[in-house]
C-alpha atoms as a PDB file:
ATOM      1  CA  UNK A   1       4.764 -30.422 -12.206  1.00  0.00           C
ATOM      2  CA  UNK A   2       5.172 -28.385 -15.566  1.00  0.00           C
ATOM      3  CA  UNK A   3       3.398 -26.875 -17.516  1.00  0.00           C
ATOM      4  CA  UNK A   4       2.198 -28.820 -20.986  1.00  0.00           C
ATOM      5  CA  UNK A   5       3.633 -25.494 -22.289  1.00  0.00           C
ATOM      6  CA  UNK A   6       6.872 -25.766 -21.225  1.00  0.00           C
ATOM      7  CA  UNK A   7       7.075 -29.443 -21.895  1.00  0.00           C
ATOM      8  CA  UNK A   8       6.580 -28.277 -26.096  1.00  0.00           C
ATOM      9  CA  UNK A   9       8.694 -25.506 -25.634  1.00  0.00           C
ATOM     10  CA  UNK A  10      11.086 -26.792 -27.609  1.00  0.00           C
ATOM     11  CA  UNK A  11      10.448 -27.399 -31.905  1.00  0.00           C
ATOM     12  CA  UNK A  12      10.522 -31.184 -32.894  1.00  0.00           C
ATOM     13  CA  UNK A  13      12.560 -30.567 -35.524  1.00  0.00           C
ATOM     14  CA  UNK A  14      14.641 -29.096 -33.162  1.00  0.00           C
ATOM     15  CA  UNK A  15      15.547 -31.232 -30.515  1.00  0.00           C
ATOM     16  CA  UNK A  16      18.413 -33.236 -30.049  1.00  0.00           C
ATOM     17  CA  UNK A  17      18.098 -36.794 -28.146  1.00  0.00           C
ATOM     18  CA  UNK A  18      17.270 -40.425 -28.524  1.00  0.00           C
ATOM     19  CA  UNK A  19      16.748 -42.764 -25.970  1.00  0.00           C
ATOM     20  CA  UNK A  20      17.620 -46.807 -26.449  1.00  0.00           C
ATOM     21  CA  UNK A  21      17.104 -48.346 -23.000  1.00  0.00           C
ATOM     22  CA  UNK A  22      17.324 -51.762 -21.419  1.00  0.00           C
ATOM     23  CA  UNK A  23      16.861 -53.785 -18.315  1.00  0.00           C
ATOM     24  CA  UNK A  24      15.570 -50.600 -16.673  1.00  0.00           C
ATOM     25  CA  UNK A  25      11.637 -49.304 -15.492  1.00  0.00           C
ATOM     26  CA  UNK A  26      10.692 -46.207 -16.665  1.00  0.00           C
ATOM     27  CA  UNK A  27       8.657 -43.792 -14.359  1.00  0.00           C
ATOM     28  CA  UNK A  28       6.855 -40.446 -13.541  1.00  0.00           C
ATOM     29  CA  UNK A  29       8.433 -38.991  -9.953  1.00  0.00           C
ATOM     30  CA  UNK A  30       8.261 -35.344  -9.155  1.00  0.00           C
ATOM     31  CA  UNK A  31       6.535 -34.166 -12.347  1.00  0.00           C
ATOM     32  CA  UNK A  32       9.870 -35.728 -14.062  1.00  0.00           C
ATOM     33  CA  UNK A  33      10.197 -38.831 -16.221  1.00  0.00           C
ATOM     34  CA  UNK A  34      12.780 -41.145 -14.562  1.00  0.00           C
ATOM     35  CA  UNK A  35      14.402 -44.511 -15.770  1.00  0.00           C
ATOM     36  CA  UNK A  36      15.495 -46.581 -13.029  1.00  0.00           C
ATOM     37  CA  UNK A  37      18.600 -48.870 -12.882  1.00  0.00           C
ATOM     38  CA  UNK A  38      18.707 -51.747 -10.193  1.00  0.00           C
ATOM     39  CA  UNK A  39      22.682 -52.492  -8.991  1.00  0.00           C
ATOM     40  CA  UNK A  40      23.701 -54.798  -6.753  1.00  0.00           C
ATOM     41  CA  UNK A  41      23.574 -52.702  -3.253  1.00  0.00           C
ATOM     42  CA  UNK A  42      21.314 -49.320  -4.236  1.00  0.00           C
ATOM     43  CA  UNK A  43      19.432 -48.181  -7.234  1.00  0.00           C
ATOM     44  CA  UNK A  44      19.998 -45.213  -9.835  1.00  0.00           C
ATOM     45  CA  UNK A  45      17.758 -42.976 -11.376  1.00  0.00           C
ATOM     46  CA  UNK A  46      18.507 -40.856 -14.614  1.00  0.00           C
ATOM     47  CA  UNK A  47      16.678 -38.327 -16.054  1.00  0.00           C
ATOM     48  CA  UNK A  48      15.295 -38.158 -19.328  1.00  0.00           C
ATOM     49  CA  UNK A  49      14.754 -34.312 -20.132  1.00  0.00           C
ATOM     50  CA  UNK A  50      11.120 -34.966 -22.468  1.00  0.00           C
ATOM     51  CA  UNK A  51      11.410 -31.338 -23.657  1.00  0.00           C
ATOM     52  CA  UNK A  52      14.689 -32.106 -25.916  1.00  0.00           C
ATOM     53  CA  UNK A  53      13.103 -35.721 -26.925  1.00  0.00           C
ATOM     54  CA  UNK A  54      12.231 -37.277 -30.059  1.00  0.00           C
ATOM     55  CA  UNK A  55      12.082 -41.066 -29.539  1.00  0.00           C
ATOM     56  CA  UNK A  56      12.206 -43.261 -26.687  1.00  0.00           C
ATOM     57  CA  UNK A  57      13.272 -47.391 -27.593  1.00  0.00           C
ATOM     58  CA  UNK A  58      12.428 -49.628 -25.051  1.00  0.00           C
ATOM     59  CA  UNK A  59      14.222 -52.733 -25.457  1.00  0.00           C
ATOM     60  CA  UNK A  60      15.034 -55.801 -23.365  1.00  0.00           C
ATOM     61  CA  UNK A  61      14.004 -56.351 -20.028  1.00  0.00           C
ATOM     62  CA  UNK A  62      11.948 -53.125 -19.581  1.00  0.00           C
ATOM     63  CA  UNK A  63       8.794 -51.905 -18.016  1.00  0.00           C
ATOM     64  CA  UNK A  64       6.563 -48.308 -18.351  1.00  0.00           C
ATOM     65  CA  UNK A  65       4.245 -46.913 -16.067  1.00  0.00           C
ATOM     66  CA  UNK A  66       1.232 -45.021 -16.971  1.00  0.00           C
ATOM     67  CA  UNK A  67       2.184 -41.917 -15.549  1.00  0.00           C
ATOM     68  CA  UNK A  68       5.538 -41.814 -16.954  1.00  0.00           C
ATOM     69  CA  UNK A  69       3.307 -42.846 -20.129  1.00  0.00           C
ATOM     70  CA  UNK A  70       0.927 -39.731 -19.886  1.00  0.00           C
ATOM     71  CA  UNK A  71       3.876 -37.225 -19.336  1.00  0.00           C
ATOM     72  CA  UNK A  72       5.813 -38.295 -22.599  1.00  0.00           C
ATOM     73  CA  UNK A  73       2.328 -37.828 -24.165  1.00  0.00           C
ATOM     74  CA  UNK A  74       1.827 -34.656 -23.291  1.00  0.00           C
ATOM     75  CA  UNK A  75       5.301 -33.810 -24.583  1.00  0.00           C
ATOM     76  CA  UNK A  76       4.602 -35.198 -27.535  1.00  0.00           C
ATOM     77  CA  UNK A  77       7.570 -38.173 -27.330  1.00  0.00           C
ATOM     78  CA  UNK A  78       7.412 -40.796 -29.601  1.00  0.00           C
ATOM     79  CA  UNK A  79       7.538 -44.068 -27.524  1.00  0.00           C
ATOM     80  CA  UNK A  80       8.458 -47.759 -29.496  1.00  0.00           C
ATOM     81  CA  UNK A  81       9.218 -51.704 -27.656  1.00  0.00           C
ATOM     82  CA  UNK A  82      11.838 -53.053 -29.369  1.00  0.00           C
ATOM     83  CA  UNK A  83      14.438 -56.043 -29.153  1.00  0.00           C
ATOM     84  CA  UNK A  84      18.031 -56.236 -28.327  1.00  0.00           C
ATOM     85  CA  UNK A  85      20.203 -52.995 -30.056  1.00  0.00           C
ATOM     86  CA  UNK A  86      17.321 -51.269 -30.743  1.00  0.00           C
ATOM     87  CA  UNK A  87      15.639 -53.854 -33.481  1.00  0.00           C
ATOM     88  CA  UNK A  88      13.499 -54.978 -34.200  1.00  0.00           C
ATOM     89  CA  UNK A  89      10.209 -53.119 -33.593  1.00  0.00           C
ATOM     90  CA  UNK A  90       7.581 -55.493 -32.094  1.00  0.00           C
ATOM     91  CA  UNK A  91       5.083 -55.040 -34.547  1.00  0.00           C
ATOM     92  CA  UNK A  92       4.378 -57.773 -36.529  1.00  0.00           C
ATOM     93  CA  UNK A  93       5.691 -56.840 -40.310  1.00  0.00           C
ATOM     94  CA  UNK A  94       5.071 -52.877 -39.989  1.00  0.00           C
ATOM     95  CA  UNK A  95       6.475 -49.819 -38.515  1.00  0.00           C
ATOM     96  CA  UNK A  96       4.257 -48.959 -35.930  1.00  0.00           C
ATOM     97  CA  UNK A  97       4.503 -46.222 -32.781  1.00  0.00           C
ATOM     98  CA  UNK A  98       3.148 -45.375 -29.372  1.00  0.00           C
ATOM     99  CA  UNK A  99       2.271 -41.744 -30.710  1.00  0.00           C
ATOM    100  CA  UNK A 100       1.082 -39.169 -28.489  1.00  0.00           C
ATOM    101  CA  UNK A 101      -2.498 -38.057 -29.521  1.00  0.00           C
ATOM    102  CA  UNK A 102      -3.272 -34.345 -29.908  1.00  0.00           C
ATOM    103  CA  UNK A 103      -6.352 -32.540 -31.583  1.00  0.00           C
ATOM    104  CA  UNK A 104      -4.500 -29.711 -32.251  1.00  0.00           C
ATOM    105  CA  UNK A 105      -1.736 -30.828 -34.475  1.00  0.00           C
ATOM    106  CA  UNK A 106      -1.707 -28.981 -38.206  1.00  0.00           C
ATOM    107  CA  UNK A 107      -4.342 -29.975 -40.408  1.00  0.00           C
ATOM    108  CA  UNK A 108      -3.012 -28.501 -43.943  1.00  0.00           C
ATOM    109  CA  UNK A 109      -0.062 -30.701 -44.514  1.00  0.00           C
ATOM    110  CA  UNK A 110      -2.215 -33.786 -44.492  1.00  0.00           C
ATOM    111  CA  UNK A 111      -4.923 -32.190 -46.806  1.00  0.00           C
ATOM    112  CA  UNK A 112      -2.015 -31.257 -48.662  1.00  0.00           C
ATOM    113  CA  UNK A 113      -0.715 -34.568 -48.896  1.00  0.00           C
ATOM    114  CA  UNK A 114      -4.162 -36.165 -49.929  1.00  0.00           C
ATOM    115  CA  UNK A 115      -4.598 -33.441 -52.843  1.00  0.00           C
ATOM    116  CA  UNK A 116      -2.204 -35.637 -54.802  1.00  0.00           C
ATOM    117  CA  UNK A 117      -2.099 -38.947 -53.169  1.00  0.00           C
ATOM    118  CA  UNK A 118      -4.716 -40.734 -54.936  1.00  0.00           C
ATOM    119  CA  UNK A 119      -3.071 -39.497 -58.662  1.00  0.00           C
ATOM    120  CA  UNK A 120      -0.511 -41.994 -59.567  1.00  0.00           C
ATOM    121  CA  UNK A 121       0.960 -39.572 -61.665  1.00  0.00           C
ATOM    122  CA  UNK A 122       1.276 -37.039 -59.111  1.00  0.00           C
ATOM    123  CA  UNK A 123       2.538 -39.882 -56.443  1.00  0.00           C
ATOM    124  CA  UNK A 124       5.533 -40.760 -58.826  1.00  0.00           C
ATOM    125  CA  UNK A 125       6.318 -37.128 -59.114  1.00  0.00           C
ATOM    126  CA  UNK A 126       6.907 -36.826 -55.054  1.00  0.00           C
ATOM    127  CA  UNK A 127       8.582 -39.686 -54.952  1.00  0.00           C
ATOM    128  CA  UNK A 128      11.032 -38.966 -57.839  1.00  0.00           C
ATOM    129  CA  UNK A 129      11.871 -35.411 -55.743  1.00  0.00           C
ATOM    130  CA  UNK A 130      12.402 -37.789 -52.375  1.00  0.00           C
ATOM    131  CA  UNK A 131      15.105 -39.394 -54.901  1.00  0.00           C
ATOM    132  CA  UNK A 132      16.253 -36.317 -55.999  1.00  0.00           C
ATOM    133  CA  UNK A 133      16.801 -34.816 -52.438  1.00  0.00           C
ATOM    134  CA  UNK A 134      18.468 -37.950 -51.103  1.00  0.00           C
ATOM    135  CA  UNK A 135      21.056 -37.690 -53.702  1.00  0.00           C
ATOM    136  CA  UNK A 136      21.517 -34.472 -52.918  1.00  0.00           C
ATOM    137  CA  UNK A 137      21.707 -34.513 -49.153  1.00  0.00           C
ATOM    138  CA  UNK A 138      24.155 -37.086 -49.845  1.00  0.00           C
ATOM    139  CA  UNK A 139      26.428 -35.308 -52.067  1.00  0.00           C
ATOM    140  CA  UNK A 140      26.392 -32.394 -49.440  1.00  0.00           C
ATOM    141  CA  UNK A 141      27.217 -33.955 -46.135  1.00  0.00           C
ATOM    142  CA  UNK A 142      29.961 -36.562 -47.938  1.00  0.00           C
ATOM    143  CA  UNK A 143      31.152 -33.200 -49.441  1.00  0.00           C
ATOM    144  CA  UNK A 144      31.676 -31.267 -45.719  1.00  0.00           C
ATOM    145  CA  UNK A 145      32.043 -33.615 -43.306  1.00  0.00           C
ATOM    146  CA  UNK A 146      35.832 -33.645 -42.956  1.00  0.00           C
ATOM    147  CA  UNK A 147      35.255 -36.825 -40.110  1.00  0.00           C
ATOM    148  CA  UNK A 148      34.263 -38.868 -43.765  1.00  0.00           C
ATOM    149  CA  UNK A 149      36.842 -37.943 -45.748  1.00  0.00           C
ATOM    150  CA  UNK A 150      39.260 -38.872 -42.995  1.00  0.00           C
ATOM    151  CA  UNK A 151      37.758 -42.568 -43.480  1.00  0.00           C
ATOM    152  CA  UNK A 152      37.872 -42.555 -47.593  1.00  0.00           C
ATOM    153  CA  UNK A 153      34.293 -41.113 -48.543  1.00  0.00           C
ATOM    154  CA  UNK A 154      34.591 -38.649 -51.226  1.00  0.00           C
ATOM    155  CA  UNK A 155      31.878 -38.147 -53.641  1.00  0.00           C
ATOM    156  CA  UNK A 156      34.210 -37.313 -56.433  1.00  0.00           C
ATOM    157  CA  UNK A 157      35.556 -40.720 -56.344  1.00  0.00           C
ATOM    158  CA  UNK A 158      35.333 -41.423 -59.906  1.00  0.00           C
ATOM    159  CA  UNK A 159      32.980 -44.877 -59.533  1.00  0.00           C
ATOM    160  CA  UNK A 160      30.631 -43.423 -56.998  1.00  0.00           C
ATOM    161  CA  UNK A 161      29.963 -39.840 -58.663  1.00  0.00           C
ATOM    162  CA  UNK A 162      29.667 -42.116 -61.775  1.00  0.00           C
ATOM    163  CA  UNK A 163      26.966 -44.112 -60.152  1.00  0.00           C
ATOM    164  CA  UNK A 164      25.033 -41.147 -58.746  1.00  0.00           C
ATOM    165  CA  UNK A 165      24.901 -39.748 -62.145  1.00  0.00           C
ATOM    166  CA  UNK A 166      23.526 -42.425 -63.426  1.00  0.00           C
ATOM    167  CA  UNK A 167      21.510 -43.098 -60.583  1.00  0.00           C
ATOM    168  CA  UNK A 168      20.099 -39.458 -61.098  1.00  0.00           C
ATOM    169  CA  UNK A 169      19.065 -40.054 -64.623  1.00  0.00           C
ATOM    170  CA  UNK A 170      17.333 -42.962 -64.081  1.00  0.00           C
ATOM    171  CA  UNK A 171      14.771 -41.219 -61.380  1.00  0.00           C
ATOM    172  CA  UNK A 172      13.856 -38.651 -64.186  1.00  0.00           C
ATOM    173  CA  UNK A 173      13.437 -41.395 -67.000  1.00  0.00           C
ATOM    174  CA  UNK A 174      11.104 -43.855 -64.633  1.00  0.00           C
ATOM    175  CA  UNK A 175       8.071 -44.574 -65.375  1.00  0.00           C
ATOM    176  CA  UNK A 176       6.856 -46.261 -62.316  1.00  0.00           C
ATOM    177  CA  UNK A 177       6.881 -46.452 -58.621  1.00  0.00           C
ATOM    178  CA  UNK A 178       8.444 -50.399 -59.232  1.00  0.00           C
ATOM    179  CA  UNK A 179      11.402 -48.647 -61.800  1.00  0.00           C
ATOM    180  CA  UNK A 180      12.176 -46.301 -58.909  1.00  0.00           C
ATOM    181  CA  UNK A 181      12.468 -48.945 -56.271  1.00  0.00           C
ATOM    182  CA  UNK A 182      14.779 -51.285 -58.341  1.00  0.00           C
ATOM    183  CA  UNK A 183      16.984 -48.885 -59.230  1.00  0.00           C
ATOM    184  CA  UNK A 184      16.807 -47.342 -55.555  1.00  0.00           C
ATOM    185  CA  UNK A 185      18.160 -50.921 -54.999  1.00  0.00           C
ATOM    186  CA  UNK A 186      20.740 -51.204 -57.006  1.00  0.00           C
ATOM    187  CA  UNK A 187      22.512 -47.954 -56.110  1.00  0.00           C
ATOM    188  CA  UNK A 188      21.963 -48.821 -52.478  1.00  0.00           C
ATOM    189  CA  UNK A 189      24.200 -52.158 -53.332  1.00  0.00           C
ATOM    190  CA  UNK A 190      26.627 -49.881 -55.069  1.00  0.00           C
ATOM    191  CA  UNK A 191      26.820 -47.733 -51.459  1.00  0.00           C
ATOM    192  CA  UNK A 192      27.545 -50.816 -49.387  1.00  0.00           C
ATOM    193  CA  UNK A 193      29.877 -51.863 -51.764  1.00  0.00           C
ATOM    194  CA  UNK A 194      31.843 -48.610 -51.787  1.00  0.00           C
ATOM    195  CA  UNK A 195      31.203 -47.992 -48.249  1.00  0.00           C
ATOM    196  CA  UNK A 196      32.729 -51.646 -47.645  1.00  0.00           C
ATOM    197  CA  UNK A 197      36.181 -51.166 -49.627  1.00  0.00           C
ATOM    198  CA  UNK A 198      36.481 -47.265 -48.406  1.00  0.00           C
ATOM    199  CA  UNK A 199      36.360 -49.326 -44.826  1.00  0.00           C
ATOM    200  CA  UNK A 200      38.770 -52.705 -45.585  1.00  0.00           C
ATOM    201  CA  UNK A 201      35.546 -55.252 -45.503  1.00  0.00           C
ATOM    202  CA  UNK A 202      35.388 -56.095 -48.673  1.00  0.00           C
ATOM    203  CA  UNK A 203      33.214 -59.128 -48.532  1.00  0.00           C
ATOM    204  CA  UNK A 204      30.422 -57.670 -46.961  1.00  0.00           C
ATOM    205  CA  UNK A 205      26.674 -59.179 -47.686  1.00  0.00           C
ATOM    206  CA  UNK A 206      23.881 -57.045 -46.732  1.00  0.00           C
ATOM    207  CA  UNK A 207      21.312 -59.564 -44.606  1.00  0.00           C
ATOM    208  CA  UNK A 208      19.177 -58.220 -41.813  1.00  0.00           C
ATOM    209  CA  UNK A 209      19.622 -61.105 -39.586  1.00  0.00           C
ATOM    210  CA  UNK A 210      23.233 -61.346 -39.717  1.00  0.00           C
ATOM    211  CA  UNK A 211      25.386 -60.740 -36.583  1.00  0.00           C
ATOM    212  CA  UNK A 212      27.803 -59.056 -37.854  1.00  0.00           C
ATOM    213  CA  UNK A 213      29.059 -55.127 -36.477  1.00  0.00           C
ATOM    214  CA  UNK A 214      28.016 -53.881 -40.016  1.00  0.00           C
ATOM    215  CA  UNK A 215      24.614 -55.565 -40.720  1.00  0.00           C
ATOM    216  CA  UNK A 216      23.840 -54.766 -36.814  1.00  0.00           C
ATOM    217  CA  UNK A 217      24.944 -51.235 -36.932  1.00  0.00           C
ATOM    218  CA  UNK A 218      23.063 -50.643 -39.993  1.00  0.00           C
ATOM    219  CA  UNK A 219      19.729 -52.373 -38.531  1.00  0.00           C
ATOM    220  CA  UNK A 220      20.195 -50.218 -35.362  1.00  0.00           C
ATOM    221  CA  UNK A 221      21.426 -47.000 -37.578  1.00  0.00           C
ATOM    222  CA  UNK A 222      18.101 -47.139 -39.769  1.00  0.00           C
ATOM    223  CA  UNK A 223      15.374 -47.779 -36.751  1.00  0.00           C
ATOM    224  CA  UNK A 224      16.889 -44.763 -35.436  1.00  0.00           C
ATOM    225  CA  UNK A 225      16.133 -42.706 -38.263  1.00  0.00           C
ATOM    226  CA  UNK A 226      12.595 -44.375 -38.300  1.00  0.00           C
ATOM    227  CA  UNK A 227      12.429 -42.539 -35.452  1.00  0.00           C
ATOM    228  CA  UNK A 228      12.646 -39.546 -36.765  1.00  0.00           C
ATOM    229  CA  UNK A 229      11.179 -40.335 -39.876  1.00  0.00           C
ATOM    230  CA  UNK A 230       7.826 -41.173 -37.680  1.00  0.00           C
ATOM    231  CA  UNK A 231       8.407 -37.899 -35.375  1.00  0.00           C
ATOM    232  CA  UNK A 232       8.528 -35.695 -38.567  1.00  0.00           C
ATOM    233  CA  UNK A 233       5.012 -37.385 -39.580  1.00  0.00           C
ATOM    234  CA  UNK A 234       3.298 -37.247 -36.559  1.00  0.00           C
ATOM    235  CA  UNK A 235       3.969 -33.810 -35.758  1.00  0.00           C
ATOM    236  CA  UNK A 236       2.796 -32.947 -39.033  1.00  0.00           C
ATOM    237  CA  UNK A 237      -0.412 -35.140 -38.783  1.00  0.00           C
ATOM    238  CA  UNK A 238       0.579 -37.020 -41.995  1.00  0.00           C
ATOM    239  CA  UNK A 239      -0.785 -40.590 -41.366  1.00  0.00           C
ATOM    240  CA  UNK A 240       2.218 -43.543 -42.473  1.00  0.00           C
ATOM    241  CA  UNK A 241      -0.125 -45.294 -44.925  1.00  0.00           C
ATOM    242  CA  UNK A 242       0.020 -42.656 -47.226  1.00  0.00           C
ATOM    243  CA  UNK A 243       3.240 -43.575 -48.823  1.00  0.00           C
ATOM    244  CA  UNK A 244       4.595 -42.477 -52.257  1.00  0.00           C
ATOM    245  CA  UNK A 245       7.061 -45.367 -53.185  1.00  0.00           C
ATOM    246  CA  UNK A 246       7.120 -48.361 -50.370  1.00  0.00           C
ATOM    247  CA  UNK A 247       3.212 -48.692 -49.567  1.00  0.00           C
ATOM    248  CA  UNK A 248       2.797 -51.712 -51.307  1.00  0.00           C
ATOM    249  CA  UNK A 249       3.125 -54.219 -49.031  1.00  0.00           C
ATOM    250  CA  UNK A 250       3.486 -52.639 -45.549  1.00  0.00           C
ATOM    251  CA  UNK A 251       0.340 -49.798 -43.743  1.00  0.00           C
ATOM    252  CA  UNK A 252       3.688 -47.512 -42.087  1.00  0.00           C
ATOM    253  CA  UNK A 253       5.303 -47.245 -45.702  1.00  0.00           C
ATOM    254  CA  UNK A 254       5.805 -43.520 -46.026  1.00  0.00           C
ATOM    255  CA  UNK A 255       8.251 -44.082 -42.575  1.00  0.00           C
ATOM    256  CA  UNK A 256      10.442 -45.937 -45.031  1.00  0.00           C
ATOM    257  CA  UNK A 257       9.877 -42.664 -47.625  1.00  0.00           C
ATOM    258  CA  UNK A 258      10.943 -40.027 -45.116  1.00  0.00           C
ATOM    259  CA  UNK A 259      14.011 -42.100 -43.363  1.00  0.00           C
ATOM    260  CA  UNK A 260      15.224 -42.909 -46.753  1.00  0.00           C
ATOM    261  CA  UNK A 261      15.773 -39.538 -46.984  1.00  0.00           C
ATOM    262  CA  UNK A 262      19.365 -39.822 -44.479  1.00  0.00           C
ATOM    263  CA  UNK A 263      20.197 -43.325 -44.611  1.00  0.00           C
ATOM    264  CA  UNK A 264      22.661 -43.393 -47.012  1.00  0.00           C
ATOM    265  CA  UNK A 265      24.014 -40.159 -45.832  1.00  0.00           C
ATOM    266  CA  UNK A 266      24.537 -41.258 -42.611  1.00  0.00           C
ATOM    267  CA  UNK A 267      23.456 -44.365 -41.353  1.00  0.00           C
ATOM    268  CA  UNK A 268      25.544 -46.287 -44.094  1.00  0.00           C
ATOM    269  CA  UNK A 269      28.717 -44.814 -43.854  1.00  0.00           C
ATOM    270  CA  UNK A 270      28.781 -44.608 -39.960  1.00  0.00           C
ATOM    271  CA  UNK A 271      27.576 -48.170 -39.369  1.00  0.00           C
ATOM    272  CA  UNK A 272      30.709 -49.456 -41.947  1.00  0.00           C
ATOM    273  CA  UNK A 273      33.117 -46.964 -39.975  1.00  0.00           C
ATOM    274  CA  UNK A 274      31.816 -47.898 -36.477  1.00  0.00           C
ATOM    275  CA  UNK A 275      32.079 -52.023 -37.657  1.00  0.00           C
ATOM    276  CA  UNK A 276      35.740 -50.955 -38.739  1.00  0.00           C
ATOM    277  CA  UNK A 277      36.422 -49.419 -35.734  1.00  0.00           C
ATOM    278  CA  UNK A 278      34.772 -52.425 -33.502  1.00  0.00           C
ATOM    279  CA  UNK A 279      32.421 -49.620 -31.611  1.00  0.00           C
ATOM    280  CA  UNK A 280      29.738 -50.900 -28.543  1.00  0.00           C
ATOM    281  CA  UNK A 281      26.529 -50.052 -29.634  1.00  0.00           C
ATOM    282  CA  UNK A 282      26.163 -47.652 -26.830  1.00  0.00           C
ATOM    283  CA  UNK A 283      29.067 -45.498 -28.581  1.00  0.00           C
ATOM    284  CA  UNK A 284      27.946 -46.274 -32.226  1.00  0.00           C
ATOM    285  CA  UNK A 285      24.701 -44.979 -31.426  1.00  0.00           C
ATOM    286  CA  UNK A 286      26.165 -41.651 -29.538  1.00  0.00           C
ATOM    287  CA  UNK A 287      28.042 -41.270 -32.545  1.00  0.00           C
ATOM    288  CA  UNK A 288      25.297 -41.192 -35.018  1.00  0.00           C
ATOM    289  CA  UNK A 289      23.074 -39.027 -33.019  1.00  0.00           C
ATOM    290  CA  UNK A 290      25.671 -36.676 -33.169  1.00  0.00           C
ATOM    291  CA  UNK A 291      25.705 -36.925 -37.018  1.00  0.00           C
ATOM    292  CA  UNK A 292      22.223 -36.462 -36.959  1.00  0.00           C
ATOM    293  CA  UNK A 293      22.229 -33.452 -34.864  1.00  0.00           C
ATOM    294  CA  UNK A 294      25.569 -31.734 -37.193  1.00  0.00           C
ATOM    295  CA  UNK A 295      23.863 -32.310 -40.374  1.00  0.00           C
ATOM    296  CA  UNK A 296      20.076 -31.109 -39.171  1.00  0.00           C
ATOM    297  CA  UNK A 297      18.813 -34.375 -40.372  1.00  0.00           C
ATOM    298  CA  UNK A 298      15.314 -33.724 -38.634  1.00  0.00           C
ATOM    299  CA  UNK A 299      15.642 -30.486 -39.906  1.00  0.00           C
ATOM    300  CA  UNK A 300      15.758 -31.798 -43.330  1.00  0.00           C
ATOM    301  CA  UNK A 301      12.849 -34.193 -42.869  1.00  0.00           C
ATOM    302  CA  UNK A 302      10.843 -31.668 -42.048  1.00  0.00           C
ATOM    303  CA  UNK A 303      11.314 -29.314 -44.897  1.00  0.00           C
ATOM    304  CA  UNK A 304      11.131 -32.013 -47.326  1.00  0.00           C
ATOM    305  CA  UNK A 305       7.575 -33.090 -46.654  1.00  0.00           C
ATOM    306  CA  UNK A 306       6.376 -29.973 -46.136  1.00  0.00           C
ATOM    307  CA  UNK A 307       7.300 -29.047 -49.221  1.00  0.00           C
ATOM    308  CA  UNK A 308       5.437 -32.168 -50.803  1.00  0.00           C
ATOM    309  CA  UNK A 309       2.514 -31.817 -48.916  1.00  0.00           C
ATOM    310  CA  UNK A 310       2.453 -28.118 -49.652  1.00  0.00           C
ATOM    311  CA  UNK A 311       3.796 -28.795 -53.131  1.00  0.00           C
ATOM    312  CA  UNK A 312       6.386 -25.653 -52.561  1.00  0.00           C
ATOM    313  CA  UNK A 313       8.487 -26.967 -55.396  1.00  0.00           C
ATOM    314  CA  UNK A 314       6.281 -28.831 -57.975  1.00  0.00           C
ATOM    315  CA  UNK A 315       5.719 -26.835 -61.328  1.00  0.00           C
END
């Protein structure tokens, strides 16, 4: 069997996969973790390389042992039941995890994070930079990934660079958590609607239990980056209550916080291109994870709360 070492060998920001399985059992054989596939005449095992692993969905029709369990512990993979296409989590209302447990993970981003989470002030001032590096994680990857502008997303189309600008003024001028969050909302609408025409589906609605390729792809698209949004925070022992704009109503809040950070850079204009394009799931998904990989999304999750917690950039 290896060595815990060698099972962390490789940096969570770092690595590059994300498992969605179904109608399979997943298993510990040979000091490897297995999922097994039952065919008509013989059965197949794949194997899922826990090293180079994030996040592991379990959807429909799926089973765990507690050996396979105890490995993807001890390589600290994130492990989540879900429904069909990867949504939704079964959790009642909130975001929750199987997290690996581990009494060695950092303790100074967390103290960090606490010196200014009970300041409302201070709160509002993390979450406006959040804003403010969405936008601009936006503006960059619409800017060099030539695969978007082949499918009509520029950022100096005239209405959308208009509405970031405004969009960027706002965040500076609010004076609350609730005046961020509206306006968060309304320039979210102004994405789908963009992201919509750029794609030919103009009369696109935006509603979570809809069964359309767009609303799916987007519902799939985003619990993938919930993923990694929850990876980033446990490896940085950063509980999810602690959250600087959506912890009003749900205990995993600051997952929302940290995914928002690559939604609309990635998930929304892939989900609209994929629903254009009539993708499986299985290939939407491959798609994205490729995205996420290109454009160092985890990367970026990472630097952007450690900044926060470490308060790198405040004045």
């Amino acid at each position: 069997m290896e060595a815990l070492s060698d099972l962390k060998a490789i940096l969570h920001s770092k690595r590059a996969n994300i498992y969605y399985l179904e109608k399979c059992r997943v298993m510990q054989k040979d000091g490897r973790v297995l999922y097994l596939t039952e065919a008509k005449d013989e059965n197949y095992y794949w194997n899922i390389p826990i090293a180079n692993t994030t996040v592991i969905l379990l959807g429909t029709g799926t089973s765990i042992t507690q050996a396979a369990m105890r490995m993807l512990a001890s390589a600290g993979v994130l492990v989540g039941f879900c429904g069909g296409g990867g949504t939704p989590l079964f959790s009642g209302s909130e975001i929750e995890w199987l997290t690996p447990q581990s009494e060695y993970r950092p303790t100074d981003y967390v103290q960090g994070w606490l010196t200014f989470w009970f300041d409302e002030q201070k709160r509002l001032v993390v979450a406006k930079s959040f804003q403010h590096a969405r936008l601009d994680y936006l503006q960059k990857i619409w800017q060099k990934d030539r695969d978007l502008k082949a499918e009509n997303f520029y950022t100096d189309d005239h209405s959308l660079s208009e509405s970031l600008k405004t969009h960027r003024n706002q965040i500076d001028t609010a004076n609350k958590v609730g005046d961020l969050l509206q306006r968060e909302a309304l320039l979210t609408k102004q994405l789908y609607r963009y992201a919509a025409q750029s794609t030919g589906q103009g009369g696109f609605t935006r509603d979570h239990q809809a069964t359309d390729l767009a609303n799916g792809f987007l519902n799939h698209g985003n619990y993938l980056a919930y993923g990694l949004a929850a990876t980033t925070l446990w490896v940085l022992g950063i509980p999810h209550g602690f959250a600087v704009m959506h912890g009003k109503t749900r205990r995993g809040a600051l997952v929302f916080d940290v995914a928002d950070l690559i939604k609309d850079a990635i998930v929304l204009p892939w989900a609209f291109i994929s629903a254009k394009e009539k993708m499986g799931e299985q290939d939407f998904r491959q798609q994205l994870l490729q995205k996420f990989t290109e454009h160092k999304a985890l990367d970026f999750m990472f630097e952007q709360v450690k900044q926060q917690a470490l308060q790198e950039n405040q004045p």
